[in-house]
Protein backbone atom coordinates (compact mmCIF):
# COMPACT_ATOMS: atom_id res chain seq x y z
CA UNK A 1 85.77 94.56 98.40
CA UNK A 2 84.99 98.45 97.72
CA UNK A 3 86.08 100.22 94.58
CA UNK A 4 89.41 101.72 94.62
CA UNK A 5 89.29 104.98 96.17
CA UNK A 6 89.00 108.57 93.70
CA UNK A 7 92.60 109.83 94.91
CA UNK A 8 94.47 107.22 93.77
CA UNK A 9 95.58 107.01 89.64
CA UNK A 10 95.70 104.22 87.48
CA UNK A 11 96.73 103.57 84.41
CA UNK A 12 97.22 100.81 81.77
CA UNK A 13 100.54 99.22 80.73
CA UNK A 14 101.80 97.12 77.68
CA UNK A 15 104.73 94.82 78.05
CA UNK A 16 108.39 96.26 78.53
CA UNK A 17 109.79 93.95 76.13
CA UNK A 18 107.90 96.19 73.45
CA UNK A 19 106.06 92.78 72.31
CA UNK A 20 103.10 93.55 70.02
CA UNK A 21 101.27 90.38 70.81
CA UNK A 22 97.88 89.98 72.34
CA UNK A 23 97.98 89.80 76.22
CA UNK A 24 95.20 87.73 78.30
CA UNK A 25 94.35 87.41 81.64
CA UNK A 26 95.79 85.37 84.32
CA UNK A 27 93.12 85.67 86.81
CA UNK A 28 91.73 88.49 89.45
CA UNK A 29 92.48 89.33 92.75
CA UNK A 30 92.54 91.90 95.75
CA UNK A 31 94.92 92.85 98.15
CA UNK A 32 95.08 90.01 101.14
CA UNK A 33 98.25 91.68 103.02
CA UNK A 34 96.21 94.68 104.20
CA UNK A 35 92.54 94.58 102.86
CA UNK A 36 93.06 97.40 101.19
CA UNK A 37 90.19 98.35 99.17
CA UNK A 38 90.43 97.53 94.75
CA UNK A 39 90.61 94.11 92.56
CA UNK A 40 93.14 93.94 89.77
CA UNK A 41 94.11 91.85 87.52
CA UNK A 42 97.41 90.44 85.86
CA UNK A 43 97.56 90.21 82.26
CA UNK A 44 100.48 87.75 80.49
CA UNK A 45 101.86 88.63 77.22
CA UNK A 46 101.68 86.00 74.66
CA UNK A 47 104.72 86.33 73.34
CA UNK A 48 107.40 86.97 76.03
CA UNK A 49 105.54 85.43 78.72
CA UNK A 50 105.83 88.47 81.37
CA UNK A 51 102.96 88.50 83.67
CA UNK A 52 101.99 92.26 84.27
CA UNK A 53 99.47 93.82 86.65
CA UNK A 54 97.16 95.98 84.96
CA UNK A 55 95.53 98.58 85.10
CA UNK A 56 97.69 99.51 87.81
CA UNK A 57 98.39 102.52 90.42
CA UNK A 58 100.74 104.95 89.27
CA UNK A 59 104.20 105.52 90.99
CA UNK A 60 102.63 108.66 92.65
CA UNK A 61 99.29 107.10 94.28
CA UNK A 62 101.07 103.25 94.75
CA UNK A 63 102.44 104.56 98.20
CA UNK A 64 98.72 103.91 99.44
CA UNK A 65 99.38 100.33 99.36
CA UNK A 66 102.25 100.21 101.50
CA UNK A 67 101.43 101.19 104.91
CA UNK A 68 103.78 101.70 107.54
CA UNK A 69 102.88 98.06 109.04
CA UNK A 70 103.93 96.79 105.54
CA UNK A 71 106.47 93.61 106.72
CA UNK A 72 109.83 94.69 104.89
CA UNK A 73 109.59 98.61 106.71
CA UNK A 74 110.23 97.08 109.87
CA UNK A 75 113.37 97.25 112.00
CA UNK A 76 114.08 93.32 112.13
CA UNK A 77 117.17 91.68 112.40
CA UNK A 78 118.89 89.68 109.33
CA UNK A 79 117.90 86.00 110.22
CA UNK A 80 120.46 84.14 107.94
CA UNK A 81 123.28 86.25 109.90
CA UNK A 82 121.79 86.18 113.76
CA UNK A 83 119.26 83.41 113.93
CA UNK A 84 120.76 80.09 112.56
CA UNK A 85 123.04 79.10 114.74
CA UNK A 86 124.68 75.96 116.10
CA UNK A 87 122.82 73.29 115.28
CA UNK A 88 120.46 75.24 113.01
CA UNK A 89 122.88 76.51 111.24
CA UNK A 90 125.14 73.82 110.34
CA UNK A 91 121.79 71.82 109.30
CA UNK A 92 121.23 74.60 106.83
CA UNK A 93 124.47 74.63 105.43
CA UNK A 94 124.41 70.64 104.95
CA UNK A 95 120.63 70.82 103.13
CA UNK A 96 121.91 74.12 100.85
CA UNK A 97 119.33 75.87 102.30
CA UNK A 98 121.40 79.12 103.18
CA UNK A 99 120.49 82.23 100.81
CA UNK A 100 120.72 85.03 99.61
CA UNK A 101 124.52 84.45 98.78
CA UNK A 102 126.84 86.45 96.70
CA UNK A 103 129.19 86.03 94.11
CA UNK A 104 132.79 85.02 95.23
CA UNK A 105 134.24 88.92 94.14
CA UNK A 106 136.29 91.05 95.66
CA UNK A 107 134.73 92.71 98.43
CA UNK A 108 134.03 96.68 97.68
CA UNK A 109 131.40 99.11 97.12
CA UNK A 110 127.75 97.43 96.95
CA UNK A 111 124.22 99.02 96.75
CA UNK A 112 121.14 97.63 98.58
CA UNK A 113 117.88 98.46 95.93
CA UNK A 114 114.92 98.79 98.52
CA UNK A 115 116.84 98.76 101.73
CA UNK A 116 114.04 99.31 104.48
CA UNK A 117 115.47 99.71 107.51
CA UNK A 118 119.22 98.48 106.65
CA UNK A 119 118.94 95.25 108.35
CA UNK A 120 120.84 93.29 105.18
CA UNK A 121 123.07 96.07 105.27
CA UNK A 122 124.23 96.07 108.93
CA UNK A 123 124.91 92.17 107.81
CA UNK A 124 127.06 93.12 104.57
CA UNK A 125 128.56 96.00 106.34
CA UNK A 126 130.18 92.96 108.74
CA UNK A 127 131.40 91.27 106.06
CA UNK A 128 133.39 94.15 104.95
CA UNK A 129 131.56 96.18 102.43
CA UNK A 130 130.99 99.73 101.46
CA UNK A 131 127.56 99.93 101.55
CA UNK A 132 124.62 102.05 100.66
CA UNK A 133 120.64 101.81 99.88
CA UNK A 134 117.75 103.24 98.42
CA UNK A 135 114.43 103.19 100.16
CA UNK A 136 111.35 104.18 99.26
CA UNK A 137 109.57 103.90 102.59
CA UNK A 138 110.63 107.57 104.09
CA UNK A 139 109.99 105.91 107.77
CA UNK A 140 112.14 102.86 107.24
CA UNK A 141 114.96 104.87 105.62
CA UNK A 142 115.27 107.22 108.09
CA UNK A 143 115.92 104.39 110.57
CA UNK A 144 118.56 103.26 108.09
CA UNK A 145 120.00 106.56 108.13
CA UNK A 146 120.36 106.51 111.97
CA UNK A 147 122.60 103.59 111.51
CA UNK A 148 124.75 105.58 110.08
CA UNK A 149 124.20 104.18 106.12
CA UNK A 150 123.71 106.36 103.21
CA UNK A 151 120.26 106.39 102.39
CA UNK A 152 118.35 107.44 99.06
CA UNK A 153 114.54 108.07 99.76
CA UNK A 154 112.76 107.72 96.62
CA UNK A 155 112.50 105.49 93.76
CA UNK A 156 115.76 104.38 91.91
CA UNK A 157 114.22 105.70 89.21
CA UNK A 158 115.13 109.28 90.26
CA UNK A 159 118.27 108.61 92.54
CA UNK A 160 120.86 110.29 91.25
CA UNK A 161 123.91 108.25 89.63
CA UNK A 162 127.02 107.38 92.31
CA UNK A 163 130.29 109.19 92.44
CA UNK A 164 131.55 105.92 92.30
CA UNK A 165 130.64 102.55 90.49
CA UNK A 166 129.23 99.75 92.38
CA UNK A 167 130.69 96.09 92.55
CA UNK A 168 127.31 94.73 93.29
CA UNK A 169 123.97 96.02 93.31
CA UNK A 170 121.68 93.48 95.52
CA UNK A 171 117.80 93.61 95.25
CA UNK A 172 116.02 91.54 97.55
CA UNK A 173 112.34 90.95 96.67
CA UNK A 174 112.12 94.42 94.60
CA UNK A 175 112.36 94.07 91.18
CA UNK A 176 108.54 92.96 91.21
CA UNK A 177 107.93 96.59 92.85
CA UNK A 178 109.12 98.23 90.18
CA UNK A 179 107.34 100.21 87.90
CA UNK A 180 109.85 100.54 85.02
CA UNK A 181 112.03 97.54 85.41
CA UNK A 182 113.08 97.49 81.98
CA UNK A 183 114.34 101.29 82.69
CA UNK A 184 115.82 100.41 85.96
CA UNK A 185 117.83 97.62 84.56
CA UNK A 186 119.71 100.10 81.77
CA UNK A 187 120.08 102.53 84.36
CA UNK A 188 121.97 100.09 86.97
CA UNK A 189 124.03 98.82 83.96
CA UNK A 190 125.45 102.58 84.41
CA UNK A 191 126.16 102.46 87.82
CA UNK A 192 128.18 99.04 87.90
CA UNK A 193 131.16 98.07 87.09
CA UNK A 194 132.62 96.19 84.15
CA UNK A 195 133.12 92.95 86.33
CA UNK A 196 130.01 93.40 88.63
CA UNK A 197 127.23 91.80 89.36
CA UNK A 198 123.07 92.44 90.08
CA UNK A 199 121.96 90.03 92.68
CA UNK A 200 118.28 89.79 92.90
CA UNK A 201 115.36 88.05 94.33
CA UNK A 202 112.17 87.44 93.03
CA UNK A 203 108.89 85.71 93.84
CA UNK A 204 108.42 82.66 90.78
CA UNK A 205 105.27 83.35 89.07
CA UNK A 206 105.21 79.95 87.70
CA UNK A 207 105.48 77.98 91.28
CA UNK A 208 102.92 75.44 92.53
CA UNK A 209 101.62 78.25 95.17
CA UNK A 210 100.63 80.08 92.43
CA UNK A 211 99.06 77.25 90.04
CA UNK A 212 97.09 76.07 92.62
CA UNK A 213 95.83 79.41 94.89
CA UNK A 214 96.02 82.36 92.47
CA UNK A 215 95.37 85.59 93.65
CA UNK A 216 95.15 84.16 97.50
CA UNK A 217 98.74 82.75 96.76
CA UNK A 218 101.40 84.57 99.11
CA UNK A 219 103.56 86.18 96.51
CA UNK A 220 100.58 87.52 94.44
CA UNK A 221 100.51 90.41 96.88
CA UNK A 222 98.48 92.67 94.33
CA UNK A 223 98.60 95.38 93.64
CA UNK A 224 101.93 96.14 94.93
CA UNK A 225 103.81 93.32 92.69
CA UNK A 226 103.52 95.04 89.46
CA UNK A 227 105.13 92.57 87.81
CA UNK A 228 105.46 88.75 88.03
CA UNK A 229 108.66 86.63 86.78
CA UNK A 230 109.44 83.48 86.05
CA UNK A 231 113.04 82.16 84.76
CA UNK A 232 112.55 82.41 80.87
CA UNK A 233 110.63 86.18 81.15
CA UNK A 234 113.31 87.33 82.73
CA UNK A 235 115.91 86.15 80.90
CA UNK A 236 114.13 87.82 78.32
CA UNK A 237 114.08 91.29 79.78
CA UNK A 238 117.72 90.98 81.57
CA UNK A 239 118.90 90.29 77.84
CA UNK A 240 116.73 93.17 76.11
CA UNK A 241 118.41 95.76 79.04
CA UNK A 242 121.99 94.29 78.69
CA UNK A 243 122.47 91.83 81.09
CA UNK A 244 123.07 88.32 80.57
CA UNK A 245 122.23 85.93 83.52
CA UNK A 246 125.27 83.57 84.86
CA UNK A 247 123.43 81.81 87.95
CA UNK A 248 119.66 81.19 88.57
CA UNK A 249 118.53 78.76 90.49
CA UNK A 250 115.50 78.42 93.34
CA UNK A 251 115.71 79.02 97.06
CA UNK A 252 115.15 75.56 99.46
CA UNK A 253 112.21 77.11 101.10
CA UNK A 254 108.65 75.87 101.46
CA UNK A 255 107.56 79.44 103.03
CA UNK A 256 105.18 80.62 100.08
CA UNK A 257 103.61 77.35 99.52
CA UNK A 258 103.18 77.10 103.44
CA UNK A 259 102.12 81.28 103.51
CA UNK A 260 99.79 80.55 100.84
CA UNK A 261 97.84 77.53 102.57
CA UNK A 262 97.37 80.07 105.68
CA UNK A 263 95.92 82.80 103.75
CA UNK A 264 93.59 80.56 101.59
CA UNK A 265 92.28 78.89 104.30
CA UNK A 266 91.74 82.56 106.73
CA UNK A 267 89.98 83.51 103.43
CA UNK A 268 87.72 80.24 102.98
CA UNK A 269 87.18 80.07 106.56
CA UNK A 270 89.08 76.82 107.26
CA UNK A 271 89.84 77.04 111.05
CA UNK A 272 90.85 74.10 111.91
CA UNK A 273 93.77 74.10 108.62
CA UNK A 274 94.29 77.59 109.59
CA UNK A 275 95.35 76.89 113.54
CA UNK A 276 96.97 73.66 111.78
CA UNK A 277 99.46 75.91 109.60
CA UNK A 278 99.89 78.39 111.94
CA UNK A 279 101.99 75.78 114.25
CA UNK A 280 103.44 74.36 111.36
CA UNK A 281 104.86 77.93 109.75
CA UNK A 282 105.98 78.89 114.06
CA UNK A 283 106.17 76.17 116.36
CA UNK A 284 110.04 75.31 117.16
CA UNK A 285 108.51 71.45 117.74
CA UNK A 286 107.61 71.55 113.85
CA UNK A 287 110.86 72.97 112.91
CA UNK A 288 112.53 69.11 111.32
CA UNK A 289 109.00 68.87 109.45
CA UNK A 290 109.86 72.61 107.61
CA UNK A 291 113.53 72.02 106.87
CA UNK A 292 112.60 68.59 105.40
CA UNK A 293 109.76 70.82 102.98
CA UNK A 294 112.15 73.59 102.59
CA UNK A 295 114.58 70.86 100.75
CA UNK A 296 111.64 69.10 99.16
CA UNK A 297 110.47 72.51 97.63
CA UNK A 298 113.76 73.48 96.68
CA UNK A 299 114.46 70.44 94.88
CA UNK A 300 111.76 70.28 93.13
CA UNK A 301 112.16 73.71 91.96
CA UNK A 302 108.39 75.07 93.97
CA UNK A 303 110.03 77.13 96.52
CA UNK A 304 108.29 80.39 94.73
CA UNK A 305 111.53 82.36 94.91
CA UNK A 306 114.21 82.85 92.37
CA UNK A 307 117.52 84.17 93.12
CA UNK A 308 119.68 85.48 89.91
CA UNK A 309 123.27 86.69 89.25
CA UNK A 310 123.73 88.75 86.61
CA UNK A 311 126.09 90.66 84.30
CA UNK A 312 126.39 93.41 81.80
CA UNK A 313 126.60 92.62 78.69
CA UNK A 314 129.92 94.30 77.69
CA UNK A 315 130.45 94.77 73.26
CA UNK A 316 133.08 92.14 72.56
């Protein structure tokens, strides 16, 4: 793998929580979605147990790593909303495996954290709500715009604060992009309401797909996941930024594990597991032998993804 290239920063981090404990290393890795050139490394504190990746590209020089082929950019359509139907839907619904569900709250005004090209909010805007996103993907926001949703192009770091406060804030697969979560988290606490919530997804950093592939694992994606959670580091930094955590619980989905097998064996050269996975992870005939892993993972607590709903803390 060559070096990482002159023009792009980097720079060391400690651990959000403010911990003063020793860090150590995880393990190594490079950057299997796009080859881009650079190994890094993620460091986990010893006291909070937050996984880190450092050193790290800075916000400015990070954009590097996400090409415009980069999978969340593109224009595809919500699958839980336009995909599972009839008998695949009602099959999901009876295993559990639907996701990225809401709190039962009053519908309103909700904010989509790393929108791409407003596919999730084309689904929520169905359901009734006042939607809008930030992006930072200039490309895929100005598709969102074109659907006629209120688009931020940046970082929420520098959006500017709503006119309005929001009922929800959702964040699929994001937080782990961010470079200042612990910042991010006080500065959504502004922009909600009293009885709102922050619905978030994020890779588990303590699944099987990580124990057992490391850096070739699915969700390592380095070194665009900046940081890597599992359920007791980030109850940890939702508490240190005000929020406290009322539902967390893993998706039924054996995609990572499944992902990770593919990559692994492209890497080691393993054709004949490669062309094997391949049919597994796409071929409709194999679809019975995933939803039958995707509730075996989910069970089991393995899927690799966490979903959380969360509160602000609010002085009693």
């Amino acid at each position: 793998m060559n070096s990482i290239p002159n023009n792009i920063k980097m720079e060391k981090i400690d651990c959000p929580n403010g911990c003063q404990s020793k860090s150590k290393l995880v393990f190594k890795g490079d950057d299997n979605l796009h080859n881009l050139p650079g190994n890094f490394q993620i460091l986990i504190c010893n006291n909070c147990k937050l996984q880190r990746t450092s050193p790290r590209p800075v916000s400015e020089s990070i954009g590097f790593y996400y090409p415009d082929q980069y999978g969340p950019y593109m224009d595809t359509i919500y699958k839980e909303n336009n995909n599972n139907k009839g008998l695949k839907s009602y099959i999901s619904k009876i295993l559990g495996m639907k996701y990225r569900t809401l709190p039962n709250v009053k519908i309103g005004k909700m904010l989509e954290l790393g929108c791409a090209a407003g596919s999730y909010m084309e689904f929520a805007k169905s359901k009734g709500w006042d939607v809008e996103g930030i992006e930072f993907s200039p490309k895929a926001a100005s598709i969102a715009r074109l659907k006629g949703f209120k688009v931020h192009t940046g970082t929420v770091e520098d959006a500017p604060r709503p006119s309005k406060a929001y009922d929800i804030i959702v964040a699929w697969m994001v937080m782990e992009h961010l470079h200042e979560p612990h910042l991010v988290l006080r500065k959504l606490k502004k922009w909600i309401s009293p009885n709102g919530y922050f619905v978030f997804l994020v890779p588990d950093a303590n699944s099987i797909s990580r124990k057992v592939f490391k850096d070739l694992s699915f969700d390592t994606q380095l070194p665009t996941h900046l940081f890597h959670y599992e359920p007791e580091s980030l109850k940890i930094l939702l508490k240190n930024n005000g929020w406290e955590i009322t539902r967390i619980f893993h998706q039924r989905n054996a995609n990572t594990f499944l992902k990770s097998i593919e990559t692994w064996s492209h890497k080691k050269k393993k054709n004949n597991i490669n062309k094997f996975i391949k049919w597994l992870n796409n071929s409709h005939k194999a679809s019975i032998i995933r939803s039958i892993l995707h509730l075996l993972f989910g069970l089991t607590k393995q899927s690799g993804r966490i979903e959380v709903w969360a509160r602000p803390i609010t002085k009693q």
